[in-house]
Protein backbone atom coordinates (compact mmCIF):
# COMPACT_ATOMS: atom_id res chain seq x y z
CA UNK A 1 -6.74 105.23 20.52
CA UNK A 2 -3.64 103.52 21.18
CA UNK A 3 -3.78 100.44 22.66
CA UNK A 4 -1.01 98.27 24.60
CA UNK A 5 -1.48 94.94 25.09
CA UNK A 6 0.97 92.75 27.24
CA UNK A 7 1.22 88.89 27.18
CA UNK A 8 3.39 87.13 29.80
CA UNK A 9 3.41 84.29 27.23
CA UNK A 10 3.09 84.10 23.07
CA UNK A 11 -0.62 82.97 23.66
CA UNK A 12 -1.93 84.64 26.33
CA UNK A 13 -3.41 87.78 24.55
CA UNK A 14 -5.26 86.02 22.21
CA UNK A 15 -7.13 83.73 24.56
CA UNK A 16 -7.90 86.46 26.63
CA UNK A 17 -9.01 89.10 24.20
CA UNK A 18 -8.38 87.99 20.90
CA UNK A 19 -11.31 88.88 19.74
CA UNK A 20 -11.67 92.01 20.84
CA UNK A 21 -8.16 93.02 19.44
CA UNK A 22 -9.11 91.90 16.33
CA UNK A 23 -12.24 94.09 16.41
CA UNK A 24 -10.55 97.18 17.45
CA UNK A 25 -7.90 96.54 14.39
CA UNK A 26 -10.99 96.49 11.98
CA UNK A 27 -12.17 99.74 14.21
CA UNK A 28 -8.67 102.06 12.97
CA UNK A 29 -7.06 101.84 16.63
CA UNK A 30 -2.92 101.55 17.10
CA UNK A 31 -2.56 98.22 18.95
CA UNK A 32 0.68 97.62 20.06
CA UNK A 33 1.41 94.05 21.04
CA UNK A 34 4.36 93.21 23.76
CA UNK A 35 5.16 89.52 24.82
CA UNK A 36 7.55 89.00 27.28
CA UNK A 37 8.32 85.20 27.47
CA UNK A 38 8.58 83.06 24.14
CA UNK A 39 8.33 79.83 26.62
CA UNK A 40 11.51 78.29 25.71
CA UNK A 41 12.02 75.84 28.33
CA UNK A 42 8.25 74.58 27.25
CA UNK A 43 8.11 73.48 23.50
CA UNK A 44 7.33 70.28 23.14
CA UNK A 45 10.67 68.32 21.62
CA UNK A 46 8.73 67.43 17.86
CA UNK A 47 9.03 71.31 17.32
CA UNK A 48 12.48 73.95 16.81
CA UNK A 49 13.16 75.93 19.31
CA UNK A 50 11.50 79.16 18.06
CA UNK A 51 7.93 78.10 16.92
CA UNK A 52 6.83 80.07 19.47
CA UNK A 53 7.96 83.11 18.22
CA UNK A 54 6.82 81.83 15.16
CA UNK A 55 3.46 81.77 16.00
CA UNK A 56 2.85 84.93 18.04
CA UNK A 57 4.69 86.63 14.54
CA UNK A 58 2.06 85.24 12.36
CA UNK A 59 -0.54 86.29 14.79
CA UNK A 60 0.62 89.87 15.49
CA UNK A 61 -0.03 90.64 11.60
CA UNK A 62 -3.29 90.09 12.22
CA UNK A 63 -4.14 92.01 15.51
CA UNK A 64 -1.44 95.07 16.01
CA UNK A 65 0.64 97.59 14.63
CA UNK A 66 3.48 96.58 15.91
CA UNK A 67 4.89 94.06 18.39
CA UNK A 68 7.87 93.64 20.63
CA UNK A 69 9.34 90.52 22.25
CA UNK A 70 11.10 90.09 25.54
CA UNK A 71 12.17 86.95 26.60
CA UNK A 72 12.03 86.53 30.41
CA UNK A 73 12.39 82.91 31.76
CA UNK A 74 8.82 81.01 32.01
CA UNK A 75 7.30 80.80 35.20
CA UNK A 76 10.41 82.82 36.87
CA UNK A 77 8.57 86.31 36.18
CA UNK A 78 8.92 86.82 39.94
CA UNK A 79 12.57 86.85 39.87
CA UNK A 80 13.03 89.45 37.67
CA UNK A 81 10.15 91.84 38.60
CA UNK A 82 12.28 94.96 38.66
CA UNK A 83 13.44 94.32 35.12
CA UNK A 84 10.11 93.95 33.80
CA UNK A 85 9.04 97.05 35.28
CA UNK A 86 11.43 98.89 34.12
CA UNK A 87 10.92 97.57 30.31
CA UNK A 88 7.43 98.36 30.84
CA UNK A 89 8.39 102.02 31.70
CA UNK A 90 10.11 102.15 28.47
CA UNK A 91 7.06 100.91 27.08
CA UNK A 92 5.58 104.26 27.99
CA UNK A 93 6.57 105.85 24.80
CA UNK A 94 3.77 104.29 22.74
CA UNK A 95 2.13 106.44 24.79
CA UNK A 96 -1.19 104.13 25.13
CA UNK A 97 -4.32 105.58 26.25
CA UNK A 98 -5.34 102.26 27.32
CA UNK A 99 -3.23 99.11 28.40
CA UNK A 100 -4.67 95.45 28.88
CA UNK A 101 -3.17 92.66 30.81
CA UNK A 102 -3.44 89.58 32.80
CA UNK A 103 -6.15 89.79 36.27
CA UNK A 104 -4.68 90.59 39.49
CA UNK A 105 -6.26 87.66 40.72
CA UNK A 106 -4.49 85.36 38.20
CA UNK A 107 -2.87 82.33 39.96
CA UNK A 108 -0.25 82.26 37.63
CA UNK A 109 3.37 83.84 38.62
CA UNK A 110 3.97 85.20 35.19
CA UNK A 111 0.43 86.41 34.80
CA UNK A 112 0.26 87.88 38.05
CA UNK A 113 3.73 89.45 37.93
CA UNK A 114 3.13 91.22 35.31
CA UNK A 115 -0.51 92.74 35.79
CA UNK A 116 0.93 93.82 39.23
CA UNK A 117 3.58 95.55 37.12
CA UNK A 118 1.25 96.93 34.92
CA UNK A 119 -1.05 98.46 37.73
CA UNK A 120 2.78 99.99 38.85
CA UNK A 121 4.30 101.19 35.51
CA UNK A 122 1.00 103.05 33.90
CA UNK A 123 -1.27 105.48 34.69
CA UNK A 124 -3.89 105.60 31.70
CA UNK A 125 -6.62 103.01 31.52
CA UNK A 126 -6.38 99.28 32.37
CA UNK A 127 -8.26 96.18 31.80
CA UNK A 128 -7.58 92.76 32.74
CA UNK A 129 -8.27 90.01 30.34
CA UNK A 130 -9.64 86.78 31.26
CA UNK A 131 -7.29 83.41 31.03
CA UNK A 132 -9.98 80.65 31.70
CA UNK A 133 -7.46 78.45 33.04
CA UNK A 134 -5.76 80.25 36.06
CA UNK A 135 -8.01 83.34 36.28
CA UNK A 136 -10.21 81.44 38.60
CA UNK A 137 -11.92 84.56 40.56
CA UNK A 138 -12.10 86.71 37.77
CA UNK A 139 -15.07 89.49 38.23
CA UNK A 140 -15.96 90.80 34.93
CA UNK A 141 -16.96 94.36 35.06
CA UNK A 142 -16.80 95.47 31.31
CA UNK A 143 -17.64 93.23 28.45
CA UNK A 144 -16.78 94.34 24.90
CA UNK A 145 -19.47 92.71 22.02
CA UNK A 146 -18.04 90.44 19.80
CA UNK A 147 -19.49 89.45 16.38
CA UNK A 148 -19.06 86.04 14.61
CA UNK A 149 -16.40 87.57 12.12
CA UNK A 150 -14.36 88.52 15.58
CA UNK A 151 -14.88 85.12 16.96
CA UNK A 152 -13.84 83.42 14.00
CA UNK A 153 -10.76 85.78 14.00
CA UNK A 154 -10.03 84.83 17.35
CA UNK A 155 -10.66 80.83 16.74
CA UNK A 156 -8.46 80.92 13.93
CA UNK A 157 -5.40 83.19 15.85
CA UNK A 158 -5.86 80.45 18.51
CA UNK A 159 -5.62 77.31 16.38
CA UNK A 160 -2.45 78.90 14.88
CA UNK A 161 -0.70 77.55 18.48
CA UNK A 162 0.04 74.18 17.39
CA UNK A 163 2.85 74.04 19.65
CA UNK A 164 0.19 74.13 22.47
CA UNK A 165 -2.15 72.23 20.36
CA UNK A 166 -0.14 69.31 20.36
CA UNK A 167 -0.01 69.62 24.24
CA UNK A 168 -3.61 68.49 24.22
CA UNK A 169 -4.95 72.37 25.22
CA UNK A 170 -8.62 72.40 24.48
CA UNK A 171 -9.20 75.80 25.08
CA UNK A 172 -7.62 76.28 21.68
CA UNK A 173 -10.77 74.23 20.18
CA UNK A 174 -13.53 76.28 18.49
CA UNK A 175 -16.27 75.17 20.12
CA UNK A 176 -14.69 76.17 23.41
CA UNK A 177 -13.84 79.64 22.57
CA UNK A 178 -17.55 80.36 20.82
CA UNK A 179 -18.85 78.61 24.01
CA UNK A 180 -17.03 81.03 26.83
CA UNK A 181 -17.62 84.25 24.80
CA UNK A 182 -21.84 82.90 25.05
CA UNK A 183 -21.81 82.50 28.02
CA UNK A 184 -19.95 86.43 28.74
CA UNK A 185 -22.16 87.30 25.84
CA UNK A 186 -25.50 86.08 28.06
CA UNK A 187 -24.38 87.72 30.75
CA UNK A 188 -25.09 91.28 29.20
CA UNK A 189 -27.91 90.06 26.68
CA UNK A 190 -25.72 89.77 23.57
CA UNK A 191 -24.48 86.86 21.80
CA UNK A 192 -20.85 87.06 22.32
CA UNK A 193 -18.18 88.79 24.16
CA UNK A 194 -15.28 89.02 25.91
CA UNK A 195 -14.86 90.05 29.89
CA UNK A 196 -12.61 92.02 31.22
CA UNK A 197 -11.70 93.59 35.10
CA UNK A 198 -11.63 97.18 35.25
CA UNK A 199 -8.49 98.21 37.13
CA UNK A 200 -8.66 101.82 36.10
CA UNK A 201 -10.81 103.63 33.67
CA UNK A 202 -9.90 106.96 32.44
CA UNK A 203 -12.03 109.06 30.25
């Protein structure tokens, strides 16, 4: 299955679904990973201007096939909605069976700009990932089962952020991340896993 993942910003992909990328890299899929802001304007001044980049690079190796990088202005995603579209149209020629991306219901512009763009630029299937931080009327619909080697995965892809880190983001920490994918995990009688919203499923 080819899978297309798309991250408004370096970090957003792997707090949302981390884990389950990581899982369906172990599984033989083609993930294709696609960030579209590097957060520039956002770095905190102790650290060069491309540690994000940095980061999401080291983190890709781990969770895709390949990657891509755009670099749209943070929080101005609104601005430039037709250009993002149109990259994502581009984007087509991965040809993904299944595309994941921010909730419609996401309060934040870039998140929300771009799972609206998603929803306009493919027609396979799409699930939105959860961001516990601005995703706050998320209704999960489909959980995928996570296992403590995808957690861990996911924890350690996380901690790799220390440009957030140092921004005092404790959604980075371990025991937050094991402690959200519980709960989803009790919600559906497993351990762990991830949520997601079910825009469209095709099968």
């Amino acid at each position: 299955m080819n899978i297309l993942v798309l991250s408004p910003h370096t970090d957003d992909c792997e707090l949302g679904c981390g884990g389950s990328l990581t899982k369906w890299m172990r599984e033989g899929h083609n993930i294709i990973s696609i960030v579209f802001s590097l957060c520039e304007k956002s770095i905190p001044r102790q650290f060069k201007k491309d540690v994000t980049k940095e980061e999401f690079i080291t983190n890709a190796r781990f969770y895709s096939n390949h990657y891509k990088i755009f670099n749209y202005p943070v929080r101005e995603f609104p601005k430039y909605r037709q250009e993002i579209l149109e990259d994502m149209i581009k984007l087509r020629e991965y040809k993904p069976d299944l595309v994941l991306c921010p909730s419609l219901n996401d309060i934040h512009q870039d998140h929300k700009t771009i799972a609206e763009e998603a929803r306009r630029a493919f027609r396979c299937s799409i699930l939105s990932y959860e961001l516990f931080y601005t995703s706050l009327n998320f209704n999960p619909q489909h959980y995928i089962i996570l296992s403590e080697e995808d957690l861990e995965d996911k924890t350690r892809m996380c901690q790799e952020y220390k440009s957030q880190i140092s921004k005092g983001k404790g959604y980075t920490e371990k025991e937050f991340i094991y402690g959200w994918a519980k709960t989803r995990g009790g919600q559906v009688d497993k351990d762990y896993a991830e949520a997601f919203e079910c825009v469209r499923f095709v099968y």
